[in-house]
C-alpha atoms as a PDB file:
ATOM      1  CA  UNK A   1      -1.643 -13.538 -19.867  1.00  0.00           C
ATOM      2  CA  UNK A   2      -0.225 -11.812 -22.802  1.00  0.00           C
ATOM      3  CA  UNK A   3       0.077  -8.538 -23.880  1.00  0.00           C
ATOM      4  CA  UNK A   4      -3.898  -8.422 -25.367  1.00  0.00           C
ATOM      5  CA  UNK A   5      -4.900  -9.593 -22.791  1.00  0.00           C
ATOM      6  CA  UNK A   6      -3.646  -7.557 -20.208  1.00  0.00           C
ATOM      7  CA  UNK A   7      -4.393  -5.097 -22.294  1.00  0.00           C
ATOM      8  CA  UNK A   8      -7.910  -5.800 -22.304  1.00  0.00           C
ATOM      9  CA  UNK A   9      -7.915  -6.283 -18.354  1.00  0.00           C
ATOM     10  CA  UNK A  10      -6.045  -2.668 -17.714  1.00  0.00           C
ATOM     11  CA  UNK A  11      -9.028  -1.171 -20.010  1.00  0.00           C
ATOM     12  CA  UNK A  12     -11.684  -3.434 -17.791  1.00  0.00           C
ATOM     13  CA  UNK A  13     -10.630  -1.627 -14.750  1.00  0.00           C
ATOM     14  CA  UNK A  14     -10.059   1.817 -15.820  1.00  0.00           C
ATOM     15  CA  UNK A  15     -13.692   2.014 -16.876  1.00  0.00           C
ATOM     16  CA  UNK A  16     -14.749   0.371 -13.742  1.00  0.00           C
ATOM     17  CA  UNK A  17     -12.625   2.781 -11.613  1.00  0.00           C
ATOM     18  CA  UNK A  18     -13.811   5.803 -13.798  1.00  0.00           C
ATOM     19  CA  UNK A  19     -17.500   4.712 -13.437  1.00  0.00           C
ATOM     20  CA  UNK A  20     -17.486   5.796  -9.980  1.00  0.00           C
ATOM     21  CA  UNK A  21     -16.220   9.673 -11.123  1.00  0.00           C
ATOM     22  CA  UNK A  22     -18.983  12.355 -10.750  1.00  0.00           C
ATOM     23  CA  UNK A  23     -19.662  15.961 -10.162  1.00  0.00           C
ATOM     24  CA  UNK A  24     -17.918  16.303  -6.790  1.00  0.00           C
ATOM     25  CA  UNK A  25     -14.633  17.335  -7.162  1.00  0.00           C
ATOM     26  CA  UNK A  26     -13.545  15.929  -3.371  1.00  0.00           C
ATOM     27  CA  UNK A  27     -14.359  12.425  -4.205  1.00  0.00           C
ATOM     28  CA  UNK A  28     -12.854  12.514  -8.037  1.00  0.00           C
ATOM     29  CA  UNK A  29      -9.818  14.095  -5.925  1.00  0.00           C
ATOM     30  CA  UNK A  30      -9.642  11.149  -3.902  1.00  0.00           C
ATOM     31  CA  UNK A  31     -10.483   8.496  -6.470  1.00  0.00           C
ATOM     32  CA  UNK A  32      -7.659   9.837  -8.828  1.00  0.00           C
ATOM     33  CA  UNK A  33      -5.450   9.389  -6.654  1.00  0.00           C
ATOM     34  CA  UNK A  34      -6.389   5.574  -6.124  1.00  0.00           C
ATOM     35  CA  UNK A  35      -6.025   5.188  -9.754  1.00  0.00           C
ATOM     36  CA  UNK A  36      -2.748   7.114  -9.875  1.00  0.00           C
ATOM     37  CA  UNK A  37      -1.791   5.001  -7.137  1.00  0.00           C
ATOM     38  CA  UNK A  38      -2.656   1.350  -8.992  1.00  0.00           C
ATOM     39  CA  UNK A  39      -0.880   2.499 -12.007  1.00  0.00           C
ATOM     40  CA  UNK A  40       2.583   3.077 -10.262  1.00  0.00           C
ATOM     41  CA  UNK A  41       2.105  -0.176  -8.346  1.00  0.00           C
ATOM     42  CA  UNK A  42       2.135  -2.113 -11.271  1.00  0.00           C
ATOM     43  CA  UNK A  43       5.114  -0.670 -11.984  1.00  0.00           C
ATOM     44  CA  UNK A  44       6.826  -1.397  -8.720  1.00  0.00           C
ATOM     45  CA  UNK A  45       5.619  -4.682  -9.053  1.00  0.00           C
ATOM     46  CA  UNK A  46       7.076  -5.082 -12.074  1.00  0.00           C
ATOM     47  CA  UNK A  47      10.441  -3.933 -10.825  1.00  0.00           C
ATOM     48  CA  UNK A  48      10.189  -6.424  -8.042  1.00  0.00           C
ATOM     49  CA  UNK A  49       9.189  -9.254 -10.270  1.00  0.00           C
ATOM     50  CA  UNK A  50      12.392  -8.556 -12.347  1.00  0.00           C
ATOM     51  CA  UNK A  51      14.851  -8.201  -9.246  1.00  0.00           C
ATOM     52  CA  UNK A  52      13.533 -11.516  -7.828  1.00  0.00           C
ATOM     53  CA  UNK A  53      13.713 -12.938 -11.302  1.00  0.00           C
ATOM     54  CA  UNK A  54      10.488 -14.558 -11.244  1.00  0.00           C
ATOM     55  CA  UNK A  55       8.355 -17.248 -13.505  1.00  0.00           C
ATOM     56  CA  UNK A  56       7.043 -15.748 -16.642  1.00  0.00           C
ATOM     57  CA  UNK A  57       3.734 -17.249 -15.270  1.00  0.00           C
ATOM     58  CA  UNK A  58       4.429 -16.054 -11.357  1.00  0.00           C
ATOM     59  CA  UNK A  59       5.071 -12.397 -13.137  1.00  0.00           C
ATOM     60  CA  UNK A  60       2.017 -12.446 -14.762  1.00  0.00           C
ATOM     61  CA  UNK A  61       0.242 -13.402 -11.883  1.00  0.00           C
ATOM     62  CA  UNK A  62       2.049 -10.335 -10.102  1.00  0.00           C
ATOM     63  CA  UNK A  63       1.049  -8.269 -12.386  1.00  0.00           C
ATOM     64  CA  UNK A  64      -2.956  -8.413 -12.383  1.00  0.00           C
ATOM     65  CA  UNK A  65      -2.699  -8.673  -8.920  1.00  0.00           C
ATOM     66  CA  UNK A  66      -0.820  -5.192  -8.982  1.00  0.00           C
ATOM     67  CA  UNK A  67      -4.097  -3.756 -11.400  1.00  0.00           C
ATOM     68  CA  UNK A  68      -6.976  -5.355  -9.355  1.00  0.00           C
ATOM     69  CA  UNK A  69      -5.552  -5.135  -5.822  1.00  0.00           C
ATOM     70  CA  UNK A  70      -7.227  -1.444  -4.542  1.00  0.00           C
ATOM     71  CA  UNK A  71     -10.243  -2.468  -7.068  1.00  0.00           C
ATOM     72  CA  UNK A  72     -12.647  -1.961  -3.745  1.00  0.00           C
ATOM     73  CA  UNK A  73     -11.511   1.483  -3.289  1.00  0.00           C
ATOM     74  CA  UNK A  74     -13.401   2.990  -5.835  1.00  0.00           C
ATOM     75  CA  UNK A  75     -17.249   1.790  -4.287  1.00  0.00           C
ATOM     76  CA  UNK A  76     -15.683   2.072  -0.616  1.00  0.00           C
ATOM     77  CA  UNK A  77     -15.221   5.764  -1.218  1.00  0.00           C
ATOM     78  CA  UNK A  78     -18.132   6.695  -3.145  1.00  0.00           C
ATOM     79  CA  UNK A  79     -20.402   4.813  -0.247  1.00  0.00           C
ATOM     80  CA  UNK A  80     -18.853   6.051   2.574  1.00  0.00           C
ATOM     81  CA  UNK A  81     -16.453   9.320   1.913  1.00  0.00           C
ATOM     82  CA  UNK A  82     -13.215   7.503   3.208  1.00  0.00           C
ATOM     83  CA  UNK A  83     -10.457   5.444   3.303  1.00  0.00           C
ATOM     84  CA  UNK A  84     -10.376   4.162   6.555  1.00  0.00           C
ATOM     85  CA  UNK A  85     -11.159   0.857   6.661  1.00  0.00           C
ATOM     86  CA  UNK A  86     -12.293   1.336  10.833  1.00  0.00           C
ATOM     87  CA  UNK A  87     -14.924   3.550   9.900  1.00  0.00           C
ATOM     88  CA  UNK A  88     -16.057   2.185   6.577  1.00  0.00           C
ATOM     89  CA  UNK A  89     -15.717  -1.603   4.828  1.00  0.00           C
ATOM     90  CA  UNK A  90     -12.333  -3.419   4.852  1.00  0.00           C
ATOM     91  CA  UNK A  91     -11.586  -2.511   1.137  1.00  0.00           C
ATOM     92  CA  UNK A  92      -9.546  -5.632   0.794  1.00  0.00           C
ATOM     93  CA  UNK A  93     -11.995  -7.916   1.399  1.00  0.00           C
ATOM     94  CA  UNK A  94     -14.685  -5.680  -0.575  1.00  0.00           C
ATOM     95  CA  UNK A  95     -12.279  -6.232  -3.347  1.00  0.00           C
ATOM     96  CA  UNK A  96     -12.025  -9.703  -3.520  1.00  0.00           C
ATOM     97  CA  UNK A  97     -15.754  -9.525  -3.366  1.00  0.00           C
ATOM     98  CA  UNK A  98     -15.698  -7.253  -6.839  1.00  0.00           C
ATOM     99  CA  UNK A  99     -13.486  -9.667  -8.620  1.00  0.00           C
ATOM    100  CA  UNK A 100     -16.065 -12.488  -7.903  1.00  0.00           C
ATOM    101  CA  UNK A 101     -18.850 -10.243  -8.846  1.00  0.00           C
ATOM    102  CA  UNK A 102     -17.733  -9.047 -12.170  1.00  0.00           C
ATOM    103  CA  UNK A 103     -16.102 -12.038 -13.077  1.00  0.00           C
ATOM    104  CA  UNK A 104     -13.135 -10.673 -13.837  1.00  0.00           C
ATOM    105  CA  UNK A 105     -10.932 -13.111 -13.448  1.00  0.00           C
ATOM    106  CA  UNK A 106     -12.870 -16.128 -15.277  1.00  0.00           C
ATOM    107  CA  UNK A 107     -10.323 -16.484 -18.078  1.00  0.00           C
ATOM    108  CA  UNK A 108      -7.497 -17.408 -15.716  1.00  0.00           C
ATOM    109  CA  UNK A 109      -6.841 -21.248 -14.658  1.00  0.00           C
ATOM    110  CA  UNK A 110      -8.718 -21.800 -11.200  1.00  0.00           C
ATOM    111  CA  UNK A 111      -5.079 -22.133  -8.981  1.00  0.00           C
ATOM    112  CA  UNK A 112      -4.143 -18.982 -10.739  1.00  0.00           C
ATOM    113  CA  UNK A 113      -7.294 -17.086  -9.517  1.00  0.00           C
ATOM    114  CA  UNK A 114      -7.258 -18.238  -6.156  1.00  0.00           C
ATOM    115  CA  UNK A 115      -3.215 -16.730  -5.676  1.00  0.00           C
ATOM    116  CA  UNK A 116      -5.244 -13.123  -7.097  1.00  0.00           C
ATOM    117  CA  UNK A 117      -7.572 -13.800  -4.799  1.00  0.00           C
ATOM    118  CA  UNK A 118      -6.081 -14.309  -2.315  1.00  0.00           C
ATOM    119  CA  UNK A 119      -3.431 -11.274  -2.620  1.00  0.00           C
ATOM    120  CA  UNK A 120      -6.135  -9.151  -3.262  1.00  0.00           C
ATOM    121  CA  UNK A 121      -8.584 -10.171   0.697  1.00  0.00           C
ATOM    122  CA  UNK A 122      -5.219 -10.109   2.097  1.00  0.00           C
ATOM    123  CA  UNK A 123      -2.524  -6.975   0.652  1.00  0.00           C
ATOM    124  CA  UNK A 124      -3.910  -4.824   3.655  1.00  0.00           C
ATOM    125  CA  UNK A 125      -3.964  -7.228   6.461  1.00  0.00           C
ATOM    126  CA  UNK A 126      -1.972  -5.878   9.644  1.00  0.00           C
ATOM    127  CA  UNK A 127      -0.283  -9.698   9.480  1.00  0.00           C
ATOM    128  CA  UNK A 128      -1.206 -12.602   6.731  1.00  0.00           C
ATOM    129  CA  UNK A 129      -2.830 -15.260   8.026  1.00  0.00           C
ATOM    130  CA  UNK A 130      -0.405 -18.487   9.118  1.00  0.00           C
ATOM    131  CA  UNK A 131      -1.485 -20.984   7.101  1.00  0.00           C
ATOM    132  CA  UNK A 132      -0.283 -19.411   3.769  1.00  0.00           C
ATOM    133  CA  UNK A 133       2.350 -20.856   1.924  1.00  0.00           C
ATOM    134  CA  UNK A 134       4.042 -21.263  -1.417  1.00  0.00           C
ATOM    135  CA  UNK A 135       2.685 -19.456  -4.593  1.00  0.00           C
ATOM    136  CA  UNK A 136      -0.414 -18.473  -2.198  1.00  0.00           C
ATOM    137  CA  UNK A 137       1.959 -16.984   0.144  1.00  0.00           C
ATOM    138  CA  UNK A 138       4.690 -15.598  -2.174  1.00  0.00           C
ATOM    139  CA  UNK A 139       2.075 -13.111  -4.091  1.00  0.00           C
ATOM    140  CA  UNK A 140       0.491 -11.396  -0.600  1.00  0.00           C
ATOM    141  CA  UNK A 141       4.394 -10.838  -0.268  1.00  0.00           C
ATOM    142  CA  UNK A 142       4.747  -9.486  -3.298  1.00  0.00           C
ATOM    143  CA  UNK A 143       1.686  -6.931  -3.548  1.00  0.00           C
ATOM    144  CA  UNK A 144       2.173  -5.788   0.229  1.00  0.00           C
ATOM    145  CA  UNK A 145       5.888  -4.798  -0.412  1.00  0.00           C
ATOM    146  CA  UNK A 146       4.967  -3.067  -4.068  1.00  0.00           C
ATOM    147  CA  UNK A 147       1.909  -1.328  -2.747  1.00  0.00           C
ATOM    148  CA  UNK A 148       3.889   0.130   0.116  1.00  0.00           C
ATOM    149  CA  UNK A 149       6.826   1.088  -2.163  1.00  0.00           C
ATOM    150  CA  UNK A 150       3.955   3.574  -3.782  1.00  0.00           C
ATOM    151  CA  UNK A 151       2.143   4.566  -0.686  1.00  0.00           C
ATOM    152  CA  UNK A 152       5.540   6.181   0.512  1.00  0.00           C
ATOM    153  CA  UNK A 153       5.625   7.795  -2.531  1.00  0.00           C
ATOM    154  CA  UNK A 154       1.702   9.072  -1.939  1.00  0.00           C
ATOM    155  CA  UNK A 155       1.687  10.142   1.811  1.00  0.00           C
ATOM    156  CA  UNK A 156       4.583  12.184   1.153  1.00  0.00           C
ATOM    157  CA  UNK A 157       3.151  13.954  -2.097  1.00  0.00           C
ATOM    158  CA  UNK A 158       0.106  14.609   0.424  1.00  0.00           C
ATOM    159  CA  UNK A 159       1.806  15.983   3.045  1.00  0.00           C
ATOM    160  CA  UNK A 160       4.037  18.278   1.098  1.00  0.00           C
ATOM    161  CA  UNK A 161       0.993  19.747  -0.677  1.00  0.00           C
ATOM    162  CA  UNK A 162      -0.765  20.308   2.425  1.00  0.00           C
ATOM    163  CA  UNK A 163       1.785  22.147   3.877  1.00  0.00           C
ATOM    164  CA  UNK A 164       1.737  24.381   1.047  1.00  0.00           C
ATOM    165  CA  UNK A 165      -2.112  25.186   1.785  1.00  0.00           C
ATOM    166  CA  UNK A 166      -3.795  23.543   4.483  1.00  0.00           C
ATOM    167  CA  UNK A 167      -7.475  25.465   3.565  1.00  0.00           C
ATOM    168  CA  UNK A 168      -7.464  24.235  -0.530  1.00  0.00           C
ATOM    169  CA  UNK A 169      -6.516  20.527   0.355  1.00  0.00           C
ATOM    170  CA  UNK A 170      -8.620  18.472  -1.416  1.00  0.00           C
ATOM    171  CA  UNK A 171      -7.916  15.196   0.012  1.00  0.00           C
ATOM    172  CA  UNK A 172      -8.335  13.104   3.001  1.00  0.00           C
ATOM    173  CA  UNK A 173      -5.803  13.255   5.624  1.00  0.00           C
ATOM    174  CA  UNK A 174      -8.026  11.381   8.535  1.00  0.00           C
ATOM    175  CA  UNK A 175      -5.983  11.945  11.525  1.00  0.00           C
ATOM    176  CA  UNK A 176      -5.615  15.444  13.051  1.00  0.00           C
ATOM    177  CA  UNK A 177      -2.764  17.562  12.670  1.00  0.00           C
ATOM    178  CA  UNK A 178      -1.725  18.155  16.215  1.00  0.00           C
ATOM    179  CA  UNK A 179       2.014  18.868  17.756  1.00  0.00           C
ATOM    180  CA  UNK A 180       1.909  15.702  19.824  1.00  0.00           C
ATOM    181  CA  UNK A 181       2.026  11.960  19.395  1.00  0.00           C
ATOM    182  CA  UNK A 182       1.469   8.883  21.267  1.00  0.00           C
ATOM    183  CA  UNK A 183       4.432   7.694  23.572  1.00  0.00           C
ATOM    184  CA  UNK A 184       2.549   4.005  23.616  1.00  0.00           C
ATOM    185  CA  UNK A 185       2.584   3.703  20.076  1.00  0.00           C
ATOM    186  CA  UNK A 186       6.015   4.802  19.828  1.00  0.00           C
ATOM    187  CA  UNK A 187       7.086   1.723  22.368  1.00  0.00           C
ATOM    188  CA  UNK A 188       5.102  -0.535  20.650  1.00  0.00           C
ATOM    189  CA  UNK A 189       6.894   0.411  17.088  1.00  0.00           C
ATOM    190  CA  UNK A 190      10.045   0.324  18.539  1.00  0.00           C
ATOM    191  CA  UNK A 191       9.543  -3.103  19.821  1.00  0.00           C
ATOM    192  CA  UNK A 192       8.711  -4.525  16.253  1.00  0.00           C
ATOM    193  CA  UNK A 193       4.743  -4.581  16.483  1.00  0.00           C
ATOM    194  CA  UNK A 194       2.734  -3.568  13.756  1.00  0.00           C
ATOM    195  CA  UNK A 195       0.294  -1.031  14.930  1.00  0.00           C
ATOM    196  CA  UNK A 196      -4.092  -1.257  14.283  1.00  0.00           C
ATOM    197  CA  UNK A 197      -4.894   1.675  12.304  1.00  0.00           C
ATOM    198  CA  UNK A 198      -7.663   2.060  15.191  1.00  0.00           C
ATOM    199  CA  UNK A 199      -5.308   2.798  17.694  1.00  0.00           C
ATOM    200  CA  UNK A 200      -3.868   6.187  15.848  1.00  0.00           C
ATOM    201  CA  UNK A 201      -4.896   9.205  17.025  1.00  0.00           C
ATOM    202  CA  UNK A 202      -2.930  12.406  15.387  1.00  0.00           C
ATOM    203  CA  UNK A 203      -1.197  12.721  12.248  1.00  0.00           C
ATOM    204  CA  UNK A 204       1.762  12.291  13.707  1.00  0.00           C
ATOM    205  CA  UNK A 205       1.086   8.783  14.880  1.00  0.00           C
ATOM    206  CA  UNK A 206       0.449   8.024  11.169  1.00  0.00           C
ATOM    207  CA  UNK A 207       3.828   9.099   9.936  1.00  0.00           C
ATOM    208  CA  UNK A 208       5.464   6.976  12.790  1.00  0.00           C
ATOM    209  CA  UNK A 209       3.572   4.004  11.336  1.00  0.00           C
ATOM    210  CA  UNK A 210       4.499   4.516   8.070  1.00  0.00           C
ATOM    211  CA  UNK A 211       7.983   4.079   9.454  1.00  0.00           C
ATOM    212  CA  UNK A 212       7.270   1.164  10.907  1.00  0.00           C
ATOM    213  CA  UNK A 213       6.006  -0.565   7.911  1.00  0.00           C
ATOM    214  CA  UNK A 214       9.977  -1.430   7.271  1.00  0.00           C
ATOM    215  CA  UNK A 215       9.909  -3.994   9.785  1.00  0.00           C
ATOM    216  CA  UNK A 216       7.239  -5.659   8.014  1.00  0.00           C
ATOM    217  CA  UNK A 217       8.745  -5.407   4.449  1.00  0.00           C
ATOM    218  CA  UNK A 218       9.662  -8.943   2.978  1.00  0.00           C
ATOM    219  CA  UNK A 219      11.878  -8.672   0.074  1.00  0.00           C
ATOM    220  CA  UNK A 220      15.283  -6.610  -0.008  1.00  0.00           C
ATOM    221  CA  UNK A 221      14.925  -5.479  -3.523  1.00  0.00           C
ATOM    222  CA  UNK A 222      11.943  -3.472  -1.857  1.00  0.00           C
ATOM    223  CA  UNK A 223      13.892  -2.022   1.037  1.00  0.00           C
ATOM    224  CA  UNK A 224      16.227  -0.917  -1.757  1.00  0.00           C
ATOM    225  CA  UNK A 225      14.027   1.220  -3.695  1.00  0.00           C
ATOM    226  CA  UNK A 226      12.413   2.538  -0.140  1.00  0.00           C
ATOM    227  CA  UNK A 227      16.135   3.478   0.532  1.00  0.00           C
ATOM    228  CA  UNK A 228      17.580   4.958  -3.341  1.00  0.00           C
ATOM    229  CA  UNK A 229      14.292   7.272  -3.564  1.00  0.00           C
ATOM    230  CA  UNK A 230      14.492   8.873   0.439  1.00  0.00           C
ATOM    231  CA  UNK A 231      11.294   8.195   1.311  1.00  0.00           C
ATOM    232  CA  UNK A 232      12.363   7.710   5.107  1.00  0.00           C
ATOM    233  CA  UNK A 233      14.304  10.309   5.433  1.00  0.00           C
ATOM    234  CA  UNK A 234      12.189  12.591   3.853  1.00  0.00           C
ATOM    235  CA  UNK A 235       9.205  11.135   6.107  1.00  0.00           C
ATOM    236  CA  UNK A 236      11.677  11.577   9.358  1.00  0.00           C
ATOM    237  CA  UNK A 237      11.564  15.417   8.505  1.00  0.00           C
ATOM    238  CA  UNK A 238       7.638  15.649   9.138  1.00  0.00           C
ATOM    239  CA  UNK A 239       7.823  14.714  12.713  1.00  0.00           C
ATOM    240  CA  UNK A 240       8.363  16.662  15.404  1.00  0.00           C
ATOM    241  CA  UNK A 241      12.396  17.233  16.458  1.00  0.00           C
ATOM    242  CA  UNK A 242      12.566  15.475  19.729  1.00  0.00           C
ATOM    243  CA  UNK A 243      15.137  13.169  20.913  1.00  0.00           C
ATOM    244  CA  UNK A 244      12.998  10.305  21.517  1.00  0.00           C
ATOM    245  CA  UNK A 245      11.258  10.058  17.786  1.00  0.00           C
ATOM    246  CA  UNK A 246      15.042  10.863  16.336  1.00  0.00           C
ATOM    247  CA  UNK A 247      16.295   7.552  18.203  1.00  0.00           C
ATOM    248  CA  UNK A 248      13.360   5.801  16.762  1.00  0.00           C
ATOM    249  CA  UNK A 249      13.956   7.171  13.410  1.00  0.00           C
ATOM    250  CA  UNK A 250      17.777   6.503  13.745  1.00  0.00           C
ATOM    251  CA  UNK A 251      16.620   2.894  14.479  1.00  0.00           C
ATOM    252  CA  UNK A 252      14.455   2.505  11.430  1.00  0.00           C
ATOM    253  CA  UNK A 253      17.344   3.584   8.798  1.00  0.00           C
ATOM    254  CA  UNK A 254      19.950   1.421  10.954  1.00  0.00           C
ATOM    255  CA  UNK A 255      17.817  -1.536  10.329  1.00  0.00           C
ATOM    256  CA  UNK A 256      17.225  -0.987   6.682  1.00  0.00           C
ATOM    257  CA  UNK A 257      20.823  -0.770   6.093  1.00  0.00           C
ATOM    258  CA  UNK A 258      21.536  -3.417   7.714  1.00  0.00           C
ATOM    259  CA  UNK A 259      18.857  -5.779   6.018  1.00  0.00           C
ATOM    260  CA  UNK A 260      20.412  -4.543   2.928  1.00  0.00           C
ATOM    261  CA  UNK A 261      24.007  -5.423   3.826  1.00  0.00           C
ATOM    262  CA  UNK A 262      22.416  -9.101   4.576  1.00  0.00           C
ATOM    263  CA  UNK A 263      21.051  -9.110   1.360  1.00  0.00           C
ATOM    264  CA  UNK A 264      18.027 -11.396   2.758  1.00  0.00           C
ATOM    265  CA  UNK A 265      15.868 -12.719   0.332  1.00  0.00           C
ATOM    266  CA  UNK A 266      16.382 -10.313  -2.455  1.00  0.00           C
END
């Protein structure tokens, strides 16, 4: 793909994604910030694909994956007034789905659309199927640790502005905002499991999943630009100040030092 043609792909999905704009200012709230959000995780991606020093073809491949990989957003909003995946469509697969429908990615070689694909049903799974491997497997990597990157970026640009003024936020936060959390989800995060979104109950549990995603990251060069910006720090100071969740946190940044230190595969 060259610079026309990407080109002509970035303008292909910024009309799709603004077709779905309207009159109701919640939803174009919530669907700009889906765009916003694509945008900046093409440029994380690009980042990574640099650090890793990857293929001119492989980066390429990266990249539209980056563009196209929250394409299902957009209808699963519109249709159904959130994000959640539990209570709506799994916008991953719904995607994948869009891709095939509009033909978007006809002009690519056949092995080349499958790896989009295929990084596109999958950048949301809780774990990637086993039976992935080489190009298939290195781009779900690759979107999963640049999307992530970004959402840190998004959750706490949320929560800061609605602290500022709970009654005027626009967007959706999903999870109530109570004092407590969930000692059981705590254990489990502490003991390396990646948690179901369907087994979160307050807002609180949220943030200590976002946490956990570090345990899940794959590349270093990602844990690095988790670390230089603050994002877990700065997501450590929304939860509650209790020993237990400080020990937890303390845990998280302990590991992500010492993953850098290792330098593993960055």
């Amino acid at each position: 793909m060259d610079a026309g043609e990407y080109e002509q792909l970035r303008m292909l999905f910024n009309d799709y994604a603004k077709s779905f704009f309207g009159d109701d200012n919640y939803i174009n709230a919530n669907l700009q910030l889906k765009l916003d959000h694509t945008y900046r995780v093409f440029d994380e991606m690009r980042y990574l694909a640099d650090r890793l020093k990857l293929s001119q073809p492989n980066k390429m491949i990266a990249l539209t994956t980056a563009l196209l990989h929250d394409i299902g957003r957009f209808p699963q909003f519109v249709r159904y007034k959130t994000y959640n995946d539990c209570r709506s469509i799994n916008h991953c697969k719904l995607g994948a789905n869009e891709l095939l429908r509009l033909k978007v990615l006809d002009a690519f070689p056949e092995q080349e659309r499958r790896y989009i694909l295929a990084a596109v049903k999958y950048h949301g799974a809780v774990d990637l199927p086993a039976d992935l491997s080489g190009e298939t497997l290195l781009h779900c990597r690759l979107i999963r640790d640049a999307d992530k990157i970004d959402i840190y970026h998004v959750v706490l640009t949320c929560y800061a502005e609605y602290l500022k003024d709970p009654q005027h936020f626009q967007l959706e936060l999903d999870f109530p905002d109570t004092p407590g959390y969930s000692p059981e989800l705590l254990e489990s995060l502490s003991q390396g499991q990646p948690l179901l979104y369907s087994r979160l109950k307050t807002l609180n549990d949220l943030k200590l999943m976002q946490l956990g995603w570090v345990f899940n990251i794959n590349f270093t060069a990602a844990l690095e630009r988790i670390q230089q910006r603050g994002y877990l720090k700065q997501l450590a100071d929304y939860l509650p100040d209790v020993p237990e969740l400080k020990q937890f946190c303390c845990m998280v940044f302990d590991y992500v030092d010492r993953r850098i230190a290792e330098g593993e595969n960055s």
